[in-house]
PDB file of N, CA and C in Angstrom:
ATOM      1  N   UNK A   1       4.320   6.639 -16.043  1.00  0.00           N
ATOM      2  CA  UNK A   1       3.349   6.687 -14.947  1.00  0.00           C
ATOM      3  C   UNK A   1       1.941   6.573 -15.509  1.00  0.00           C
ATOM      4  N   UNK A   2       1.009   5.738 -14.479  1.00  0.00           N
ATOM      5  CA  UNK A   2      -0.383   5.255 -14.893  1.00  0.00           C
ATOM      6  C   UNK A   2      -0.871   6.083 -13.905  1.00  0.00           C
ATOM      7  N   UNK A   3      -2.357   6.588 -14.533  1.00  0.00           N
ATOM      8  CA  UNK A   3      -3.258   6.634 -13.590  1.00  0.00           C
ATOM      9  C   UNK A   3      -3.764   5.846 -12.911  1.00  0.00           C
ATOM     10  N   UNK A   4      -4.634   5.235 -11.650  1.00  0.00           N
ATOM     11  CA  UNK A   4      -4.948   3.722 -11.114  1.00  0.00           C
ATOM     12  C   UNK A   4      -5.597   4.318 -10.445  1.00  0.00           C
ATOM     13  N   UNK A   5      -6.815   3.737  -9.751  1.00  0.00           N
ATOM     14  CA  UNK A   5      -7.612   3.494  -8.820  1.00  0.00           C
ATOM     15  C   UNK A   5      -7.217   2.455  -7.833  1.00  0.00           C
ATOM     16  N   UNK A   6      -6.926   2.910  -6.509  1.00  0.00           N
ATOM     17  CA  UNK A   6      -7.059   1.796  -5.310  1.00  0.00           C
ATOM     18  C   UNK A   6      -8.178   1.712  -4.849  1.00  0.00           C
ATOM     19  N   UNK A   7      -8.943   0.508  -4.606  1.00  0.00           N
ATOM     20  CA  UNK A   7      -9.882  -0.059  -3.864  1.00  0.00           C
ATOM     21  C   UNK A   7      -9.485  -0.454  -2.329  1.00  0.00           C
ATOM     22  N   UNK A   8     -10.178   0.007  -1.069  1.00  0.00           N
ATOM     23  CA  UNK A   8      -9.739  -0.444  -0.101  1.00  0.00           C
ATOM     24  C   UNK A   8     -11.458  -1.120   0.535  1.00  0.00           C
ATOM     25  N   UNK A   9     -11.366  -2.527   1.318  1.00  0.00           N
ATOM     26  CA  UNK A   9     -12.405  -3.130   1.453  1.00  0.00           C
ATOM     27  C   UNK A   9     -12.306  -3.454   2.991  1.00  0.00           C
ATOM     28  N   UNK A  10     -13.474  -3.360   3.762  1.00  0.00           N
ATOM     29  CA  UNK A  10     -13.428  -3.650   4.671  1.00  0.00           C
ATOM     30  C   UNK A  10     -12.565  -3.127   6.286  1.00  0.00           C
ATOM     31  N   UNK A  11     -12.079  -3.696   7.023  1.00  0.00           N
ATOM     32  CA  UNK A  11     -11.196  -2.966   8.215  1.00  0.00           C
ATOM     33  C   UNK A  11     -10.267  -2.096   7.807  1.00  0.00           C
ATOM     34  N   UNK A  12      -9.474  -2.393   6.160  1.00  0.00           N
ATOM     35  CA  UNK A  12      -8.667  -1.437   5.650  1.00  0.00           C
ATOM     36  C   UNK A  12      -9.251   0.075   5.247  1.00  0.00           C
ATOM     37  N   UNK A  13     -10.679  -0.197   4.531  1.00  0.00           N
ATOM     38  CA  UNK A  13     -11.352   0.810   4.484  1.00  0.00           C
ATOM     39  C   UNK A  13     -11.270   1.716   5.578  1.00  0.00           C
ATOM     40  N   UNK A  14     -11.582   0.810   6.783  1.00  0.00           N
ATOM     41  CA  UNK A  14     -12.105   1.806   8.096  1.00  0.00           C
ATOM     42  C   UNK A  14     -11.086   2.558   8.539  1.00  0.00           C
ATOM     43  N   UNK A  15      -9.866   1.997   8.474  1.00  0.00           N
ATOM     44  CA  UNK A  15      -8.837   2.645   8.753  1.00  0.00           C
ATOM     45  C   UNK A  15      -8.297   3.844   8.184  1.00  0.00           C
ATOM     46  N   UNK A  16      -8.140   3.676   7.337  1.00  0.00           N
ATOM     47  CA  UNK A  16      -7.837   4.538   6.112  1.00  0.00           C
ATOM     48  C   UNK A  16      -8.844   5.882   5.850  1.00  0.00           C
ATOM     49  N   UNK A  17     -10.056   5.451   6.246  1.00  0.00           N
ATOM     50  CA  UNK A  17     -10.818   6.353   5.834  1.00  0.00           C
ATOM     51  C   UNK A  17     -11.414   6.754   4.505  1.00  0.00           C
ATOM     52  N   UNK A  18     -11.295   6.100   3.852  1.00  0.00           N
ATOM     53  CA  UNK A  18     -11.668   5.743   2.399  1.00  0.00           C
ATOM     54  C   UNK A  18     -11.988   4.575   1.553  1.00  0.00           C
ATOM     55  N   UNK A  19     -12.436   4.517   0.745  1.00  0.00           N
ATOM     56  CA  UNK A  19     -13.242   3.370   0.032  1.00  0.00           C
ATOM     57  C   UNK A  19     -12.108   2.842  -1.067  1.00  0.00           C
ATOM     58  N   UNK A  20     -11.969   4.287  -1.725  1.00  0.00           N
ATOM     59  CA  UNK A  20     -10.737   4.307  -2.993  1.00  0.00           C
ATOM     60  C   UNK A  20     -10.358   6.014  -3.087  1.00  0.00           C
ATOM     61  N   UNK A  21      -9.049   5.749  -3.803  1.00  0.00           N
ATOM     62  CA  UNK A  21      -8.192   6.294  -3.983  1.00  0.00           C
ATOM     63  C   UNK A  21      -7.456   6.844  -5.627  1.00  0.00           C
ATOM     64  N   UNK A  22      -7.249   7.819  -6.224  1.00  0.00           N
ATOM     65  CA  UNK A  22      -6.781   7.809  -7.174  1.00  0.00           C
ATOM     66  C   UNK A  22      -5.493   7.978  -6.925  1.00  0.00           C
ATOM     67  N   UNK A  23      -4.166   7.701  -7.991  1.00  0.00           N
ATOM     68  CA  UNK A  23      -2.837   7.930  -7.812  1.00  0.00           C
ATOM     69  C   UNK A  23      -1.974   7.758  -8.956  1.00  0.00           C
ATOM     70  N   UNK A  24      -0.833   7.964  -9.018  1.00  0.00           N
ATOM     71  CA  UNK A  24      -0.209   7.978 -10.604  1.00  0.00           C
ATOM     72  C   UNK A  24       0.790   6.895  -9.933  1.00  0.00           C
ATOM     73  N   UNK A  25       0.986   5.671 -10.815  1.00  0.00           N
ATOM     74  CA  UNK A  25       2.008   4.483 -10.599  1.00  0.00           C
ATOM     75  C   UNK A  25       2.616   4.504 -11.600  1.00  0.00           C
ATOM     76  N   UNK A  26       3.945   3.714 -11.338  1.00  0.00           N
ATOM     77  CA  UNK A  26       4.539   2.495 -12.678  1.00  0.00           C
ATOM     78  C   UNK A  26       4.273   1.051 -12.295  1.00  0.00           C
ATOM     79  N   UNK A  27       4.282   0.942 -11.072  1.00  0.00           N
ATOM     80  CA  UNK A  27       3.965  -0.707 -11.159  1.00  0.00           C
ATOM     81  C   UNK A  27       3.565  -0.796  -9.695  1.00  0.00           C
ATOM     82  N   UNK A  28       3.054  -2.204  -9.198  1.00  0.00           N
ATOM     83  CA  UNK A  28       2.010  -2.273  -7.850  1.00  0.00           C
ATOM     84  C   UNK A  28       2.940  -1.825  -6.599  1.00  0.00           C
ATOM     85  N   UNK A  29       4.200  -2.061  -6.929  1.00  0.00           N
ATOM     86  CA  UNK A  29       5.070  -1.511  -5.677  1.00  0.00           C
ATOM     87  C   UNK A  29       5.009   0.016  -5.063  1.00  0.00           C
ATOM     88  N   UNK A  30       5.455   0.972  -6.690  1.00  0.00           N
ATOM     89  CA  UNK A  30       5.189   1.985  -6.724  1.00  0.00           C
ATOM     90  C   UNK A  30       3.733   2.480  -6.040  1.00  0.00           C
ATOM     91  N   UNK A  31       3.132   1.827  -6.172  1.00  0.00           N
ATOM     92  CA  UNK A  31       1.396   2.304  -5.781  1.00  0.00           C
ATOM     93  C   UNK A  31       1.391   2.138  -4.665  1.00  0.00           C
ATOM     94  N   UNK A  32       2.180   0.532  -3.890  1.00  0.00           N
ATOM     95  CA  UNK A  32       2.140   0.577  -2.321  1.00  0.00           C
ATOM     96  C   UNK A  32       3.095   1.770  -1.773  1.00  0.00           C
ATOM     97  N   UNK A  33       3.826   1.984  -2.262  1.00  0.00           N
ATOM     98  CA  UNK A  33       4.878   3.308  -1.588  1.00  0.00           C
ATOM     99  C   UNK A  33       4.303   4.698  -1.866  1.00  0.00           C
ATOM    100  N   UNK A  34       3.168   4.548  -2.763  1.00  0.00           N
ATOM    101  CA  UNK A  34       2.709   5.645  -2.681  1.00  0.00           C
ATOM    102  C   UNK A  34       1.460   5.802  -1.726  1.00  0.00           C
ATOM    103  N   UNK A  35       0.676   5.043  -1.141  1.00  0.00           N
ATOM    104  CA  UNK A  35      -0.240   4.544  -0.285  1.00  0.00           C
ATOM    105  C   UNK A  35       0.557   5.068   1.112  1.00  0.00           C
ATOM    106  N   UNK A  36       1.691   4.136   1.436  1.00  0.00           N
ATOM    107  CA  UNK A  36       2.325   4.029   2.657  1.00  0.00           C
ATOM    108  C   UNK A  36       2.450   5.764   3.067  1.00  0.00           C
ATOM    109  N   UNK A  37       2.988   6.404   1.774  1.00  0.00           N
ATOM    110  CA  UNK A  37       2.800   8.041   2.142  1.00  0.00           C
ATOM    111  C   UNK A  37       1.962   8.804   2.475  1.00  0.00           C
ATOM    112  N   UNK A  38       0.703   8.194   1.277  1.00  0.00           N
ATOM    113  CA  UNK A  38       0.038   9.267   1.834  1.00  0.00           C
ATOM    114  C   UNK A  38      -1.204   8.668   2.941  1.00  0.00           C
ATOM    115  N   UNK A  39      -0.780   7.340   3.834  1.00  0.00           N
ATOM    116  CA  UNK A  39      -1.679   7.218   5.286  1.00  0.00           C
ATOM    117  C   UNK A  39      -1.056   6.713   6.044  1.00  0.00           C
ATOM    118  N   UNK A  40       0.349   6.820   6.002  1.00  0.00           N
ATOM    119  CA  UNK A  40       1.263   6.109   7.387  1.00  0.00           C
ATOM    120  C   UNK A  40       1.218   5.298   7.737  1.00  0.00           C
ATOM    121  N   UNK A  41       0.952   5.021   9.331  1.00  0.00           N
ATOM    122  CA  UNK A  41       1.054   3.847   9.719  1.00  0.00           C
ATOM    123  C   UNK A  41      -0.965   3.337   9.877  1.00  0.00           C
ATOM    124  N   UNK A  42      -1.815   3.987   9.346  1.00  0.00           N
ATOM    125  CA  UNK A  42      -3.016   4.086   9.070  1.00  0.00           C
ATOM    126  C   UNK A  42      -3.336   2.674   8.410  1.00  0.00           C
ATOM    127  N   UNK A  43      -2.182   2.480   7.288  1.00  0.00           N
ATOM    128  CA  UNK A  43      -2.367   2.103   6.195  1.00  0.00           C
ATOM    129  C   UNK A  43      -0.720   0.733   6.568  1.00  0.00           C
ATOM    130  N   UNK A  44       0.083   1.148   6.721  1.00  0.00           N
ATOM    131  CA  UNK A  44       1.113   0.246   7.084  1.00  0.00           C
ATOM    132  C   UNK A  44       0.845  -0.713   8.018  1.00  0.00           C
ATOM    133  N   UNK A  45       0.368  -0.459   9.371  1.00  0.00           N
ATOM    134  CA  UNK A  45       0.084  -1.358  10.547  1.00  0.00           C
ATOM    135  C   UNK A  45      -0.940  -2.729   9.648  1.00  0.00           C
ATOM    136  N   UNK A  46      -2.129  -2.092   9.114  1.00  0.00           N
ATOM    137  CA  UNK A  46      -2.865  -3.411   8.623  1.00  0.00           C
ATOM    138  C   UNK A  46      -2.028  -4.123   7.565  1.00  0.00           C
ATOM    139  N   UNK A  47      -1.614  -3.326   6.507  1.00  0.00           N
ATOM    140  CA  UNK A  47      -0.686  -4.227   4.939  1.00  0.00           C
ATOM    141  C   UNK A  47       0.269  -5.310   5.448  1.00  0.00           C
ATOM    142  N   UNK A  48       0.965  -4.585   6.327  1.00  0.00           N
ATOM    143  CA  UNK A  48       2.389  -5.064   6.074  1.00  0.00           C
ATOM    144  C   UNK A  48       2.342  -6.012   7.672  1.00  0.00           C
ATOM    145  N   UNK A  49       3.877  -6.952   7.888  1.00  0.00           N
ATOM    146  CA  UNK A  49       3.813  -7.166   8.720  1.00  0.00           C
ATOM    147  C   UNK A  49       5.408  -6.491   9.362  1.00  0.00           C
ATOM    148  N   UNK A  50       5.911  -6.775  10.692  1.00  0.00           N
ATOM    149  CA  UNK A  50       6.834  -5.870  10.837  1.00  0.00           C
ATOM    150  C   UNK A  50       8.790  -6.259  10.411  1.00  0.00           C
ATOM    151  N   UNK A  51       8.631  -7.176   9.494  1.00  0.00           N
ATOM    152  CA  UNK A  51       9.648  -7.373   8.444  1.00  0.00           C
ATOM    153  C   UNK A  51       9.610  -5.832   6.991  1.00  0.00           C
ATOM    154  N   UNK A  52       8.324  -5.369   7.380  1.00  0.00           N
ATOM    155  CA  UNK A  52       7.893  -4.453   5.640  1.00  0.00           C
ATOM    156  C   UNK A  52       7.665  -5.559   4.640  1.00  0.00           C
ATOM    157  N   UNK A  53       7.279  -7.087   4.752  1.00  0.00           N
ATOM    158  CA  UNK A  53       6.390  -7.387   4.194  1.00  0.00           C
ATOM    159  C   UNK A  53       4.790  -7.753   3.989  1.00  0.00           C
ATOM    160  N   UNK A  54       3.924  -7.704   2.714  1.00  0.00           N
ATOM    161  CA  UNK A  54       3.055  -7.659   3.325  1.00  0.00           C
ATOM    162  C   UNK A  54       2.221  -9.324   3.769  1.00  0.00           C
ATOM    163  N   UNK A  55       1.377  -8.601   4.326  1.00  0.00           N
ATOM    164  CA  UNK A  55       0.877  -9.811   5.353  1.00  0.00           C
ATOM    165  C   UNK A  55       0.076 -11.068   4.097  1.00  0.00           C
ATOM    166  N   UNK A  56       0.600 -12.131   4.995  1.00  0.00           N
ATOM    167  CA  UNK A  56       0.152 -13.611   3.955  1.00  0.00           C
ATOM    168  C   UNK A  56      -1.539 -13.187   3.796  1.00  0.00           C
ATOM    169  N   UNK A  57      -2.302 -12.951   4.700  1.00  0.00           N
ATOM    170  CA  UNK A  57      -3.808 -12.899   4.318  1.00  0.00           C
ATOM    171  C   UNK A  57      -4.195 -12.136   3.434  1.00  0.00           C
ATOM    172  N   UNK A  58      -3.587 -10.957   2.826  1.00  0.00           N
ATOM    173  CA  UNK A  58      -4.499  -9.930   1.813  1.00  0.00           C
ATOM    174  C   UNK A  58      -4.436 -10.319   0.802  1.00  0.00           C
ATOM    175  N   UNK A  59      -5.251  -9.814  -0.352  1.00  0.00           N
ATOM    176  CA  UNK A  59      -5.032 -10.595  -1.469  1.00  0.00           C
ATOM    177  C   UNK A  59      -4.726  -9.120  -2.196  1.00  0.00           C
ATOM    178  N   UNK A  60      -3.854  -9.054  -3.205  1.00  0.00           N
ATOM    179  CA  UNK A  60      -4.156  -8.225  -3.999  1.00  0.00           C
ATOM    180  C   UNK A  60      -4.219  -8.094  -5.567  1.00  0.00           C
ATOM    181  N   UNK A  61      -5.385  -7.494  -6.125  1.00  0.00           N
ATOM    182  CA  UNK A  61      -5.908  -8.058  -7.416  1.00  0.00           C
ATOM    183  C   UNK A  61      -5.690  -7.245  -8.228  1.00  0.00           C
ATOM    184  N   UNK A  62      -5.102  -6.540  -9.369  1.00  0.00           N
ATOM    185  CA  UNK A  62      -4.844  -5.839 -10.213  1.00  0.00           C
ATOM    186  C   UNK A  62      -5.957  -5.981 -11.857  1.00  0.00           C
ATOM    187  N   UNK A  63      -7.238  -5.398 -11.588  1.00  0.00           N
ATOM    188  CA  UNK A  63      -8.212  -5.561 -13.141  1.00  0.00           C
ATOM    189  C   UNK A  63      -8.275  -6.868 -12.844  1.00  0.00           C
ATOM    190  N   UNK A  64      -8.634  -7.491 -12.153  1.00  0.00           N
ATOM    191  CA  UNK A  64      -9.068  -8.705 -12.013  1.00  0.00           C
ATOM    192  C   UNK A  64      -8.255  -9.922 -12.094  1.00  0.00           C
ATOM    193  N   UNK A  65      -6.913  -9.735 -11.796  1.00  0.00           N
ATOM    194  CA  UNK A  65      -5.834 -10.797 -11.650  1.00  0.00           C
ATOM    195  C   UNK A  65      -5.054 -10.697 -10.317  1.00  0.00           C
ATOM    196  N   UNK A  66      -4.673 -11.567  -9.818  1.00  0.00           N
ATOM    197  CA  UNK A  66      -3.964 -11.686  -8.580  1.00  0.00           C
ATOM    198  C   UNK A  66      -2.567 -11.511  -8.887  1.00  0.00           C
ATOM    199  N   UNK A  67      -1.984 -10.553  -7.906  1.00  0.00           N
ATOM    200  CA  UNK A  67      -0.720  -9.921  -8.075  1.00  0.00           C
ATOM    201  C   UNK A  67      -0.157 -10.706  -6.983  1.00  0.00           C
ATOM    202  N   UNK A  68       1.241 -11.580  -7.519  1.00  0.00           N
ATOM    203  CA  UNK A  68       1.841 -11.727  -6.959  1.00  0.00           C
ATOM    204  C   UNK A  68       2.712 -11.406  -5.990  1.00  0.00           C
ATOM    205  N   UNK A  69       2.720 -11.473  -4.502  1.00  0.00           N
ATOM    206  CA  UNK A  69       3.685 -10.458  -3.597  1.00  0.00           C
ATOM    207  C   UNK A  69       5.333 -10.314  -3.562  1.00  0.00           C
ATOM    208  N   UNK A  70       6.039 -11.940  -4.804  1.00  0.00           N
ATOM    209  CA  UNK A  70       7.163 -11.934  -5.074  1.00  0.00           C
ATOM    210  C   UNK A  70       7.201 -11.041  -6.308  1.00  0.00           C
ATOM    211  N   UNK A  71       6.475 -10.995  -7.130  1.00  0.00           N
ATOM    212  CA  UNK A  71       6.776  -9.283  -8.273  1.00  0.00           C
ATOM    213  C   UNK A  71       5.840  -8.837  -8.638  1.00  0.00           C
ATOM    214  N   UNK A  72       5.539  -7.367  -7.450  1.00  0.00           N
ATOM    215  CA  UNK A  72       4.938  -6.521  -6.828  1.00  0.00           C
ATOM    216  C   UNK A  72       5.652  -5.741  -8.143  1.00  0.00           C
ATOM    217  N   UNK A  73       7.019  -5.492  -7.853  1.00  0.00           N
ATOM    218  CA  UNK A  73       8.145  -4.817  -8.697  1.00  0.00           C
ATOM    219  C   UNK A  73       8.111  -4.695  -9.922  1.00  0.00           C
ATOM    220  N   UNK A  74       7.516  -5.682 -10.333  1.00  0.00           N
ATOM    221  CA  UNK A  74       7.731  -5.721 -11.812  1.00  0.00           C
ATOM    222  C   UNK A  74       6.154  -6.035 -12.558  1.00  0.00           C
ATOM    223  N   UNK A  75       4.967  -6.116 -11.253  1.00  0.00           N
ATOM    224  CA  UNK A  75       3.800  -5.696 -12.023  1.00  0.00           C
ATOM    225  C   UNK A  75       3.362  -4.304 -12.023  1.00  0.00           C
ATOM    226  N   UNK A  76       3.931  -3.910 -13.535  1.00  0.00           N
ATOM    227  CA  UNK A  76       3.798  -3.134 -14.248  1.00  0.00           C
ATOM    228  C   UNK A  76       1.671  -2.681 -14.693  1.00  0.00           C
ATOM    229  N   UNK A  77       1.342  -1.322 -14.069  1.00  0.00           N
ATOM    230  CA  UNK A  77       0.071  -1.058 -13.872  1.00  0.00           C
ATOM    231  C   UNK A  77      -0.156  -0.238 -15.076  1.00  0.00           C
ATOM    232  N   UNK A  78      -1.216   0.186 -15.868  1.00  0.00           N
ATOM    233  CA  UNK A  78      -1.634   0.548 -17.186  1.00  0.00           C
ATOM    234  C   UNK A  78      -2.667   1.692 -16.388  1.00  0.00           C
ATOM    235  N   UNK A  79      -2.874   2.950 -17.385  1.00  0.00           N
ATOM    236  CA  UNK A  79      -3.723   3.668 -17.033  1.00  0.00           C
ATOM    237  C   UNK A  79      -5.487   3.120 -16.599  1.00  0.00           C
ATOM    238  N   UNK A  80      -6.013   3.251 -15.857  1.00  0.00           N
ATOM    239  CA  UNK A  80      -7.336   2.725 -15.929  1.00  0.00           C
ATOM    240  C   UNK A  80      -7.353   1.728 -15.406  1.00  0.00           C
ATOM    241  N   UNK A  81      -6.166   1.071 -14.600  1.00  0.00           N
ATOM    242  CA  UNK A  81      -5.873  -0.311 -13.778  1.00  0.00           C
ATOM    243  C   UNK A  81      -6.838   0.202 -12.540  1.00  0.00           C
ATOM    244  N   UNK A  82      -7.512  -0.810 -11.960  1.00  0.00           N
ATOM    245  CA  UNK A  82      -7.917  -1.160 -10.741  1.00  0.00           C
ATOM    246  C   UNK A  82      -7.116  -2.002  -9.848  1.00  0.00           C
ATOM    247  N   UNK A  83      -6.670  -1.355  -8.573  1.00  0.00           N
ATOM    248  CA  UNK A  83      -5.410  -2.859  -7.976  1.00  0.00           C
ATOM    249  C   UNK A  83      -6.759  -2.556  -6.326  1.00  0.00           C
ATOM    250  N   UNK A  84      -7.021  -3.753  -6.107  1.00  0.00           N
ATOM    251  CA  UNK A  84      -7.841  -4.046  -5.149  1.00  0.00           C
ATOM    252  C   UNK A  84      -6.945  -4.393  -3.834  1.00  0.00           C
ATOM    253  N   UNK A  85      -7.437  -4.348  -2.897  1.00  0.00           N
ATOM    254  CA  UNK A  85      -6.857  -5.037  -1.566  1.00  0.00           C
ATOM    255  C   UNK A  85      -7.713  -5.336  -0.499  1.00  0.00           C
ATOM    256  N   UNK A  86      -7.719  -6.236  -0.476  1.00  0.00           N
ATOM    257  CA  UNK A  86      -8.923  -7.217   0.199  1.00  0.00           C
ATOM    258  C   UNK A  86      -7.900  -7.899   1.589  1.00  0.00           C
ATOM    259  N   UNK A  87      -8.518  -7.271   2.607  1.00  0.00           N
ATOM    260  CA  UNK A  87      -8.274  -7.454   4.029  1.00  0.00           C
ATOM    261  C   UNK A  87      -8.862  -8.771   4.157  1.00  0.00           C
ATOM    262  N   UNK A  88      -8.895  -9.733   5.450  1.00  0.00           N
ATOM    263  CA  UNK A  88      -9.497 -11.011   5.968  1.00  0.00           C
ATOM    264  C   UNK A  88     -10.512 -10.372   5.696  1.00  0.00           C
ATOM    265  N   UNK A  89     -11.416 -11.571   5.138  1.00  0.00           N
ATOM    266  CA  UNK A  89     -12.697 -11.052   5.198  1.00  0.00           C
ATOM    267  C   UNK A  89     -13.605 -11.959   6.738  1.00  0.00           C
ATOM    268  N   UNK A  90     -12.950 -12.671   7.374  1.00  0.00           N
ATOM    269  CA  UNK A  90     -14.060 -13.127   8.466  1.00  0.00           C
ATOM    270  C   UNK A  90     -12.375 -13.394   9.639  1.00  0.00           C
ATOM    271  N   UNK A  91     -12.926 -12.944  10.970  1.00  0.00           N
ATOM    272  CA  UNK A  91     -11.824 -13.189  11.799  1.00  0.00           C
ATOM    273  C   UNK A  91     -11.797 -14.580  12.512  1.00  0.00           C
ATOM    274  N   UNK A  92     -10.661 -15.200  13.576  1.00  0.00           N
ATOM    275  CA  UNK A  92     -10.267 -16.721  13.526  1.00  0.00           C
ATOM    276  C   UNK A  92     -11.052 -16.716  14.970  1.00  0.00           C
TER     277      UNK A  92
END
């Protein structure tokens, strides 16, 4: 287990009620299941869509690399990781 910082930006922010987050992971999945706990559907309704995957628009960036949403599982997070999540940033 890593220590990590979540970044939350924008409508996710608002929701959530927070900017960022500290939490102990093994990898980006782990970090979303640990998220999903501790803000429910706060935090579920915007991520995900209602399959439990998450939605094509967010991006999510791990220390400055884009994490793939096919291995979530197997990106493996390091103490001092930053994993970002960046909501739409302009609506259609």
């Amino acid at each position: 287990m890593a220590r990590i910082t979540v970044r939350f930006y924008t409508t996710l922010k608002e929701k959530v009620g927070k900017g960022k987050v500290e939490l102990d992971a093994k990898n980006v999945a782990d970090a979303l299941e640990n998220l999903k706990r501790q803000f429910g559907t706060k935090f579920t309704d915007q991520l995900y869509d209602p399959s439990d995957k998450i939605k094509d628009y967010y991006i999510l960036l791990l220390s400055g690399h884009t994490v793939d949403r096919e291995e979530i599982k197997k990106t493996k997070v390091k103490e001092g990781d930053i994993l970002h999540i960046f909501p739409p940033i302009a609506g259609g």
